[in-house]
C-alpha atoms as a PDB file:
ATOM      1  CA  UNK A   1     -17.320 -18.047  17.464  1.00  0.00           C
ATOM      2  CA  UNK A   2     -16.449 -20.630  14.754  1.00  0.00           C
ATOM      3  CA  UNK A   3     -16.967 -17.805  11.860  1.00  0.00           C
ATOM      4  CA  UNK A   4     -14.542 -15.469  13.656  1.00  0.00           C
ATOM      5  CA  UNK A   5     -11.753 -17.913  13.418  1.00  0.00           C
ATOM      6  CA  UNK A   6     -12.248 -18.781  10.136  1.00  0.00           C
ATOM      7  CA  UNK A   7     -12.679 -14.875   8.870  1.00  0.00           C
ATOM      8  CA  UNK A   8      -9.036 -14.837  10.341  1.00  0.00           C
ATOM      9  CA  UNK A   9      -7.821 -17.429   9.037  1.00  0.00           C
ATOM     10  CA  UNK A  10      -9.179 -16.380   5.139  1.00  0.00           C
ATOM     11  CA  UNK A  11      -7.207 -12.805   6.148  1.00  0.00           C
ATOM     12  CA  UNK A  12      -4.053 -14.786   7.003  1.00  0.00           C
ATOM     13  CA  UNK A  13      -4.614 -16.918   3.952  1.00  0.00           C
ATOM     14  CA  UNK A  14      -4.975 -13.809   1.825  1.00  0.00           C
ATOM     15  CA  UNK A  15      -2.032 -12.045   3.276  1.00  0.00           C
ATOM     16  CA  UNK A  16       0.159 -14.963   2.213  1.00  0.00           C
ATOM     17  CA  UNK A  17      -0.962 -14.807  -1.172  1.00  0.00           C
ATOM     18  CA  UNK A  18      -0.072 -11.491  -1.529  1.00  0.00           C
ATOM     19  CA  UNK A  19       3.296 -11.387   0.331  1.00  0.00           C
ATOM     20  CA  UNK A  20       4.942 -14.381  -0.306  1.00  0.00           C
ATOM     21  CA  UNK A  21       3.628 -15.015  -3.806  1.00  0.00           C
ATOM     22  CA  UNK A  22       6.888 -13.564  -6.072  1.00  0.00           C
ATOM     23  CA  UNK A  23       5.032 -12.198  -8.535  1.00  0.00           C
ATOM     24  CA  UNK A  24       1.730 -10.746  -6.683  1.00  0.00           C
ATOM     25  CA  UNK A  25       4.766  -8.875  -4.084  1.00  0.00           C
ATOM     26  CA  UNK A  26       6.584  -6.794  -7.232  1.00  0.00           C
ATOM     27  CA  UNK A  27       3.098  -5.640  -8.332  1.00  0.00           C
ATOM     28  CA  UNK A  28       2.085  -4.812  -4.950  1.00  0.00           C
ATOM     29  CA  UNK A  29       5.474  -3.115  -4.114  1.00  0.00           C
ATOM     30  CA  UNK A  30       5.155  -1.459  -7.281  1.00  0.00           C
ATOM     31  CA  UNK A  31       1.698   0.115  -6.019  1.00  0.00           C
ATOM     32  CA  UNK A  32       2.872   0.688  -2.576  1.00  0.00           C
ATOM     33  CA  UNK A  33       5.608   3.222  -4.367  1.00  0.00           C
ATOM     34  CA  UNK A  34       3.446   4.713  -6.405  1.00  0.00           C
ATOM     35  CA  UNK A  35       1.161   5.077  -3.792  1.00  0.00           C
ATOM     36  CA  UNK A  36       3.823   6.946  -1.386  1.00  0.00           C
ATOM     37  CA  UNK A  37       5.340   8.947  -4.702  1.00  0.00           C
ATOM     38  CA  UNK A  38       2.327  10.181  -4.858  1.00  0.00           C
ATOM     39  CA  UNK A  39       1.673  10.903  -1.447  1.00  0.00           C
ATOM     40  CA  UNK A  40       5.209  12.601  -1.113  1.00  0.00           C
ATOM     41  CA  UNK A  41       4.333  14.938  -3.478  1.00  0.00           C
ATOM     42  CA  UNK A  42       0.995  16.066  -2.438  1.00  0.00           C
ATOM     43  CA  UNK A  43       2.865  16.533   1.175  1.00  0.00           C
ATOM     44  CA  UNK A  44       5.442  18.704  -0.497  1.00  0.00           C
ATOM     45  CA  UNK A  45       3.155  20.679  -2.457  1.00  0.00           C
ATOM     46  CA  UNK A  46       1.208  21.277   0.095  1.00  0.00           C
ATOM     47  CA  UNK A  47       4.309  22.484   2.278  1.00  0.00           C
ATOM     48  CA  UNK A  48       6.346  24.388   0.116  1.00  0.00           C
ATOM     49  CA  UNK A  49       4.245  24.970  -3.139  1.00  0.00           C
ATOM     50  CA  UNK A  50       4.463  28.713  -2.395  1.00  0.00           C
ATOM     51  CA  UNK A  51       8.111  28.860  -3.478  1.00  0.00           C
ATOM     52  CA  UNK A  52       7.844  27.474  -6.496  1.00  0.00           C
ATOM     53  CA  UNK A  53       5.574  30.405  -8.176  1.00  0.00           C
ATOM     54  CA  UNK A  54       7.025  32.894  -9.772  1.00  0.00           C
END
């Protein structure tokens, strides 16, 4: 049971390094709107790619 709690605590540990750190958050918000860009577009491709042939 010892090993669960400290699993957890290494996630919380790593979730603070990457959130609260300054410089670690604008990379990772920089790959989180890439990420959805990306994912936006694929959506609307999907969706309404038939009007944009000619």
């Amino acid at each position: 049971m010892a090993k669960g709690g400290s699993s957890i605590d290494k996630l919380k540990d790593l979730w603070n390094s990457q959130v609260n750190d300054e410089q670690q958050w604008a990379l990772n918000f920089n790959l989180l709107k890439a990420t959805g860009l990306f994912t936006g577009a694929i959506f609307f491709m999907r969706n309404f790619g038939e009007l944009m042939s000619i």
